[in-house]
N, C-alpha and C. Protein backbone atom coordinates (compact mmCIF):
# COMPACT_ATOMS: atom_id res chain seq x y z
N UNK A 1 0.85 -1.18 0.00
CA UNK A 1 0.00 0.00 0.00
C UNK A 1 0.89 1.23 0.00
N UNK A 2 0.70 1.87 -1.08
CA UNK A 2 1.73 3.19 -0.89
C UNK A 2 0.93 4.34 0.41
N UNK A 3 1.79 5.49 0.72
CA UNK A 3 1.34 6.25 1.54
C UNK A 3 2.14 7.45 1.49
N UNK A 4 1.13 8.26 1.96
CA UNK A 4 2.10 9.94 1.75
C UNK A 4 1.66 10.93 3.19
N UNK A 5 2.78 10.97 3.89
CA UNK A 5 3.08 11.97 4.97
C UNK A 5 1.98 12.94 4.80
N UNK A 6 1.45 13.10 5.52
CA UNK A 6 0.14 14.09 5.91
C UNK A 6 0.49 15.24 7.35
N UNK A 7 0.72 16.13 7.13
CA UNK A 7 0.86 17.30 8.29
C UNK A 7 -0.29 17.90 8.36
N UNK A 8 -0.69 18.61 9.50
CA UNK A 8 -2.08 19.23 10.11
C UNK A 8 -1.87 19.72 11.35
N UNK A 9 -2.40 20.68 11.71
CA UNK A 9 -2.20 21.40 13.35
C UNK A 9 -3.61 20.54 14.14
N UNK A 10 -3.60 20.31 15.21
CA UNK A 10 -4.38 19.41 15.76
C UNK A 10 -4.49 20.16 16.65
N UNK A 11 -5.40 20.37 18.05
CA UNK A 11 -5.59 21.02 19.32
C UNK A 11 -5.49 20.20 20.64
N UNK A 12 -4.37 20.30 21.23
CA UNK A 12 -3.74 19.45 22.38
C UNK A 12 -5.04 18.55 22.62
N UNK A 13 -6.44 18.66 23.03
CA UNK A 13 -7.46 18.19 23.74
C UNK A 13 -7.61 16.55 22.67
N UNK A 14 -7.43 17.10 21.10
CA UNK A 14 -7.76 15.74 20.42
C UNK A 14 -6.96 15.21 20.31
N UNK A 15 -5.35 16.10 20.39
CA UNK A 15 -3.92 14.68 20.39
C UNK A 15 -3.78 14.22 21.71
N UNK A 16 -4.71 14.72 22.77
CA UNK A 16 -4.80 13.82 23.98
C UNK A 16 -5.36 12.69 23.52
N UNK A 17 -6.74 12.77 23.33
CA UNK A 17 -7.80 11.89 23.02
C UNK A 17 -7.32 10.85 22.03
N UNK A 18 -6.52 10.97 21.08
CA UNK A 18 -6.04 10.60 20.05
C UNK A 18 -4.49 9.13 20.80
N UNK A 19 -4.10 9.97 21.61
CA UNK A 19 -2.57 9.27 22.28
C UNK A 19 -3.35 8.35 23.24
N UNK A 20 -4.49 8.63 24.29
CA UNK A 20 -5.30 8.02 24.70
C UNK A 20 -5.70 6.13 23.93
N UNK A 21 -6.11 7.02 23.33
CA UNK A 21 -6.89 5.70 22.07
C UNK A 21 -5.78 4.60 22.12
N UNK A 22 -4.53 5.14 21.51
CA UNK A 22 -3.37 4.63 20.77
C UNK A 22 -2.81 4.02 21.85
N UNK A 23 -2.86 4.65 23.06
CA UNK A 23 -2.22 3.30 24.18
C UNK A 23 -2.60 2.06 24.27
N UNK A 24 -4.46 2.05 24.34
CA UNK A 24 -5.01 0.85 24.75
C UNK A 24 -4.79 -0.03 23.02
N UNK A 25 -4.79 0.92 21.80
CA UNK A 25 -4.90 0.00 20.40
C UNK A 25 -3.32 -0.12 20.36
N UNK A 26 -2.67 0.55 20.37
CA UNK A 26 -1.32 0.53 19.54
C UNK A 26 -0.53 0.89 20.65
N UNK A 27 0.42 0.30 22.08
CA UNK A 27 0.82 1.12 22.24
C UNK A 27 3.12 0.82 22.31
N UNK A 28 3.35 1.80 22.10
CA UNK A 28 4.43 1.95 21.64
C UNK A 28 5.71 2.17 23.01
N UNK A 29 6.16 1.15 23.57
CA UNK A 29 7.19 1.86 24.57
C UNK A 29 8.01 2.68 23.85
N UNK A 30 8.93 2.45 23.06
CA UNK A 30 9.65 3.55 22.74
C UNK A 30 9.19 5.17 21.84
N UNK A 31 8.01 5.42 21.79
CA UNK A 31 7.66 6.95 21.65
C UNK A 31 7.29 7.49 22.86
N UNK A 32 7.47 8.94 23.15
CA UNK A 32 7.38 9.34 23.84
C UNK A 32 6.05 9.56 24.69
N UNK A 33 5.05 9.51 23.55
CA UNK A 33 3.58 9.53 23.91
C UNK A 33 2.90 8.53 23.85
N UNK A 34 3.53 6.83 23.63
CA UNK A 34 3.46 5.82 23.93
C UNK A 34 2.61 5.24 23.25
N UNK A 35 2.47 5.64 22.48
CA UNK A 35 1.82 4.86 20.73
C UNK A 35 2.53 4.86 19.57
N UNK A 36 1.98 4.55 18.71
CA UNK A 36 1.80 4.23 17.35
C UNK A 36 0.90 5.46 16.52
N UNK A 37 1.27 6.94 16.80
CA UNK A 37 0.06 7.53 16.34
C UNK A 37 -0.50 7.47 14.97
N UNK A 38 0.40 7.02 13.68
CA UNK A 38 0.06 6.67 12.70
C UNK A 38 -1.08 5.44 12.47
N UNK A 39 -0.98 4.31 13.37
CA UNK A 39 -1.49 3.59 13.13
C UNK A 39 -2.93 3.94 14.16
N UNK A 40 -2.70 4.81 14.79
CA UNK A 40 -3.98 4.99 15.78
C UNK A 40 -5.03 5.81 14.42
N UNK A 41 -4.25 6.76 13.82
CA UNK A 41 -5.28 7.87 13.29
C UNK A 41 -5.42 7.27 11.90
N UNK A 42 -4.69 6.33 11.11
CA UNK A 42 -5.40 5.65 9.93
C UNK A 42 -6.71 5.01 10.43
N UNK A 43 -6.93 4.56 11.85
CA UNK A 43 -7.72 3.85 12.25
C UNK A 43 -9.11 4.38 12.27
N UNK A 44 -8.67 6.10 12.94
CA UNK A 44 -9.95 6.78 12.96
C UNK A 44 -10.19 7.53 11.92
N UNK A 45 -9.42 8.27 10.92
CA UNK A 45 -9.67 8.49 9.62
C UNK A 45 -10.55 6.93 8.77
N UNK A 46 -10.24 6.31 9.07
CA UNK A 46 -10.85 5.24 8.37
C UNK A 46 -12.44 5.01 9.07
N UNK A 47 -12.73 4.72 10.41
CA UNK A 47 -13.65 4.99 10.73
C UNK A 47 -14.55 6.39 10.84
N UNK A 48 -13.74 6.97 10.38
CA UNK A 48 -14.61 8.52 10.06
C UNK A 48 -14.94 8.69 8.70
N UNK A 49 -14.28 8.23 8.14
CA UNK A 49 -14.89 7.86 6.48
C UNK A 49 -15.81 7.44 6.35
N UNK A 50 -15.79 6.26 6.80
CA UNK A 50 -17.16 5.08 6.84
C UNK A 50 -17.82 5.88 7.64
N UNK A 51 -18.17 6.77 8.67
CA UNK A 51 -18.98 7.32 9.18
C UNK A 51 -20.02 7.77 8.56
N UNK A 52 -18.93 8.98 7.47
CA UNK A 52 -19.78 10.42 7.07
C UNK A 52 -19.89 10.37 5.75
N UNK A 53 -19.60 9.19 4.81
CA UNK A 53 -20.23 9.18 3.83
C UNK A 53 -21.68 8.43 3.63
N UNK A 54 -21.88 8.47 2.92
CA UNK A 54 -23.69 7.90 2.14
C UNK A 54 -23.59 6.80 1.44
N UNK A 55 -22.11 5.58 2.33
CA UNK A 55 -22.17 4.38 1.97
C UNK A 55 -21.14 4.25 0.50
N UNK A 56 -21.12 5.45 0.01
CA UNK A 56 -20.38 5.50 -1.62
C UNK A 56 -18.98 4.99 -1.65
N UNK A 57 -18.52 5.79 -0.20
CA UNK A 57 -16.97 5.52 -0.01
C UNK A 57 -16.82 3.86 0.77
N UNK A 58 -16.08 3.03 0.18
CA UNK A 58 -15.56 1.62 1.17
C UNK A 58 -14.46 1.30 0.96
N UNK A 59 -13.88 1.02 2.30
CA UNK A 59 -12.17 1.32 2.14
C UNK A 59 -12.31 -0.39 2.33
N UNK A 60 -11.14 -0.57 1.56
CA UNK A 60 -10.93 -2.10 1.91
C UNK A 60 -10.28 -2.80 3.23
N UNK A 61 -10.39 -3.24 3.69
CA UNK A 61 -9.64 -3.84 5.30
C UNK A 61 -8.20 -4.04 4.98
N UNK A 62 -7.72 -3.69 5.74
CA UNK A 62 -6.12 -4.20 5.72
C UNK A 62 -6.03 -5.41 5.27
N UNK A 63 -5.36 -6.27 4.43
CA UNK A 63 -4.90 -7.87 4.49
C UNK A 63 -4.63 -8.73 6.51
N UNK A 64 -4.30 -9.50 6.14
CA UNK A 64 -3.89 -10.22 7.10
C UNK A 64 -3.41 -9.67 8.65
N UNK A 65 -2.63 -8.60 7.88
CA UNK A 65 -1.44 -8.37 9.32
C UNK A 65 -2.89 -6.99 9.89
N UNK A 66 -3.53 -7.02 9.87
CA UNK A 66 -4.76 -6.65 10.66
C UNK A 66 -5.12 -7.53 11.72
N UNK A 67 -5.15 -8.78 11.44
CA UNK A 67 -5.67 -9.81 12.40
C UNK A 67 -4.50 -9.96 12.82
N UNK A 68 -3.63 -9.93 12.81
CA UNK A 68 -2.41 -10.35 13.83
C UNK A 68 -1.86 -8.98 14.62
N UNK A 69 -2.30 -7.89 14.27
CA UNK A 69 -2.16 -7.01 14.77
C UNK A 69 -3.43 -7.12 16.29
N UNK A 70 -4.27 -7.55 15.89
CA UNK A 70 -5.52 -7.52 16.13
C UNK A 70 -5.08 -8.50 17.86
N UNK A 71 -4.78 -9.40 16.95
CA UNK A 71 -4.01 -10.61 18.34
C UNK A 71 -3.31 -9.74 19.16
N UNK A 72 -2.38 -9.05 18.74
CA UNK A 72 -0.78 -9.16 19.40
C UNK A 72 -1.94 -7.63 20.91
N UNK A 73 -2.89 -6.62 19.46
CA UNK A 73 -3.27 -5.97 20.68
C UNK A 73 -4.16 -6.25 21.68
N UNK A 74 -5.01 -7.68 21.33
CA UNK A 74 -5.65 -8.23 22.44
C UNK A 74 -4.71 -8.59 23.73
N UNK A 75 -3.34 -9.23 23.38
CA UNK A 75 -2.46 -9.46 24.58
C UNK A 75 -1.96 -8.62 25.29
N UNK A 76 -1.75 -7.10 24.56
CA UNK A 76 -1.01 -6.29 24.81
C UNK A 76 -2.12 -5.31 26.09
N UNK A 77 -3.80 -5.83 25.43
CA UNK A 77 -4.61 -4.87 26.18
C UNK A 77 -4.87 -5.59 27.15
N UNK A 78 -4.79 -7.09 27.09
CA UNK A 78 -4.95 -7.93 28.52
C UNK A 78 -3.93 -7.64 29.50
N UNK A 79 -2.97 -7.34 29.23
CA UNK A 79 -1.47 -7.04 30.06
C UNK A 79 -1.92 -5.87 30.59
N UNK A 80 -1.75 -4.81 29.69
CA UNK A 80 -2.85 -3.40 30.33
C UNK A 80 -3.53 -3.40 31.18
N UNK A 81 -4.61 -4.32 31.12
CA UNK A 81 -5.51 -3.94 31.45
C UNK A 81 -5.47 -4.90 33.19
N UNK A 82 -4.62 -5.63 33.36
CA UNK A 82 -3.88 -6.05 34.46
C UNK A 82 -3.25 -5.79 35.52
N UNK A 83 -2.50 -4.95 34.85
CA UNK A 83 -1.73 -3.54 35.42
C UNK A 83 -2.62 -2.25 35.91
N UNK A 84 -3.76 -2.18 35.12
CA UNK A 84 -4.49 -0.56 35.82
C UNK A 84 -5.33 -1.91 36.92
N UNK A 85 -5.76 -2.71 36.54
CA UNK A 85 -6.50 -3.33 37.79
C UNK A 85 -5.38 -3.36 39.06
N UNK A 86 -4.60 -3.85 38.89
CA UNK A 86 -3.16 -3.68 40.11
C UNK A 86 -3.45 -2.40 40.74
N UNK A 87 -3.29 -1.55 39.72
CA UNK A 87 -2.62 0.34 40.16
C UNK A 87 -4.09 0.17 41.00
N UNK A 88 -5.03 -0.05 40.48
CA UNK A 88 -6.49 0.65 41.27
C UNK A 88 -6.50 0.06 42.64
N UNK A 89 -6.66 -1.66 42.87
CA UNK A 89 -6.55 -2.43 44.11
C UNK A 89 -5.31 -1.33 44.90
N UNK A 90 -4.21 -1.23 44.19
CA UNK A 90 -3.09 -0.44 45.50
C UNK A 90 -3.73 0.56 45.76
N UNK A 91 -4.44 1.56 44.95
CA UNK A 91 -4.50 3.18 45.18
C UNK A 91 -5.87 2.68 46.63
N UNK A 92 -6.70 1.63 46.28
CA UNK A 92 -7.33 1.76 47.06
C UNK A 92 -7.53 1.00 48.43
N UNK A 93 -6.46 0.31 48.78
CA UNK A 93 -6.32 -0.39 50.06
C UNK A 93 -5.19 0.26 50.99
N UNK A 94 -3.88 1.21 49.39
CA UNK A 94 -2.83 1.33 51.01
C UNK A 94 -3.12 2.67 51.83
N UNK A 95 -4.56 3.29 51.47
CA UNK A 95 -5.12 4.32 52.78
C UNK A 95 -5.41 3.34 53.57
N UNK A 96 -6.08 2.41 53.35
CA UNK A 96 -6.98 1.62 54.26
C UNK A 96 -5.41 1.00 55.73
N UNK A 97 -4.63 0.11 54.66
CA UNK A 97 -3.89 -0.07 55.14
C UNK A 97 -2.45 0.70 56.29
N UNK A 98 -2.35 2.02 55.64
CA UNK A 98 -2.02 2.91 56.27
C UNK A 98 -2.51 3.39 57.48
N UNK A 99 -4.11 2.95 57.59
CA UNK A 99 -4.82 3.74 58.88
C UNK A 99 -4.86 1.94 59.55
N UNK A 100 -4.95 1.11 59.33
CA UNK A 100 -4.59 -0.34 60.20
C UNK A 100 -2.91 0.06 60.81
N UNK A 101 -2.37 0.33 60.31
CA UNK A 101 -0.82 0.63 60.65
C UNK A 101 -0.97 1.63 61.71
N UNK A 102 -1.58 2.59 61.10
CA UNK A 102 -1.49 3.63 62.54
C UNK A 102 -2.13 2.93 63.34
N UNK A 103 -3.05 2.33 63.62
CA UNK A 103 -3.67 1.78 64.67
C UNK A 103 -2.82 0.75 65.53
N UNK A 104 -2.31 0.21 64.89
CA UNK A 104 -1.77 -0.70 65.27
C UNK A 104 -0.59 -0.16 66.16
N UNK A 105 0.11 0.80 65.75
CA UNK A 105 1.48 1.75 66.53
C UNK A 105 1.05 2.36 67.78
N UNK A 106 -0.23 2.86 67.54
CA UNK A 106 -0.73 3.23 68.55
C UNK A 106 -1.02 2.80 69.53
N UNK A 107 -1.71 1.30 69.28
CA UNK A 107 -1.71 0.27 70.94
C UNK A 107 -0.52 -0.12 71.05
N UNK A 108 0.05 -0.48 70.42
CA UNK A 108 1.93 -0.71 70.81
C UNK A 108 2.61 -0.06 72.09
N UNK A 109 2.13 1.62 71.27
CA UNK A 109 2.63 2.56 72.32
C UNK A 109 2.15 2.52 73.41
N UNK A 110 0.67 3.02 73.61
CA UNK A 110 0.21 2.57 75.29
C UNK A 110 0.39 0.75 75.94
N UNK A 111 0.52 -0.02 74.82
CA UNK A 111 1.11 -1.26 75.93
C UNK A 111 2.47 -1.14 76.21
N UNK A 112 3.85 -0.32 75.62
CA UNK A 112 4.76 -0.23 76.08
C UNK A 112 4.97 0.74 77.21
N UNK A 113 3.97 1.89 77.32
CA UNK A 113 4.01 2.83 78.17
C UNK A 113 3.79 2.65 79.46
């Protein structure tokens, strides 16, 4: 498939929304904003096509390496999505745990006192 470099000014709020997307579809350790943004915004240019035309326009599907892309980001979003379950369980037990700790220092102290 040939392709040609496309430049455009974008407004921080949609290359949020946009880098967003691209973590959970595409995401990239080595860029800085941790995607693939090319492959994020062919994605939504393509689904915005198919949106807003009257059916006239049909883009053909990628070949193959769609579905294996398709795989590699199901594993990649199960791993993800593993990790924010982790981050959430910590964010929300080590208050809990923190105030068992104080409690706990606290009878310490009056049984040593």
């Amino acid at each position: 498939m040939a392709s040609t470099s496309l430049t455009f000014r974008c407004p921080d709020e949609v290359l949020e929304a946009i880098d967003n997307l691209g973590k959970e579809r595409y995401p990239a350790a080595n860029t800085k904003h941790g995607c693939d943004r090319s492959k994020t915004l062919i994605d939504i240019m393509r689904a915005g096509i198919e949106a807003l035309n009257d059916g006239s326009v049909v883009l053909p599907a990628p070949a193959e390496a769609r579905q294996q892309s398709s795989d590699v980001r199901q594993s990649l979003s199960d791993s993800s999505l593993e990790a924010r379950i982790t981050e959430i369980v910590q964010r929300q037990t080590e208050p809990l745990f923190a105030e068992k700790f104080a409690v706990i220092e606290e009878r310490l102290e009056k049984l040593s006192a």
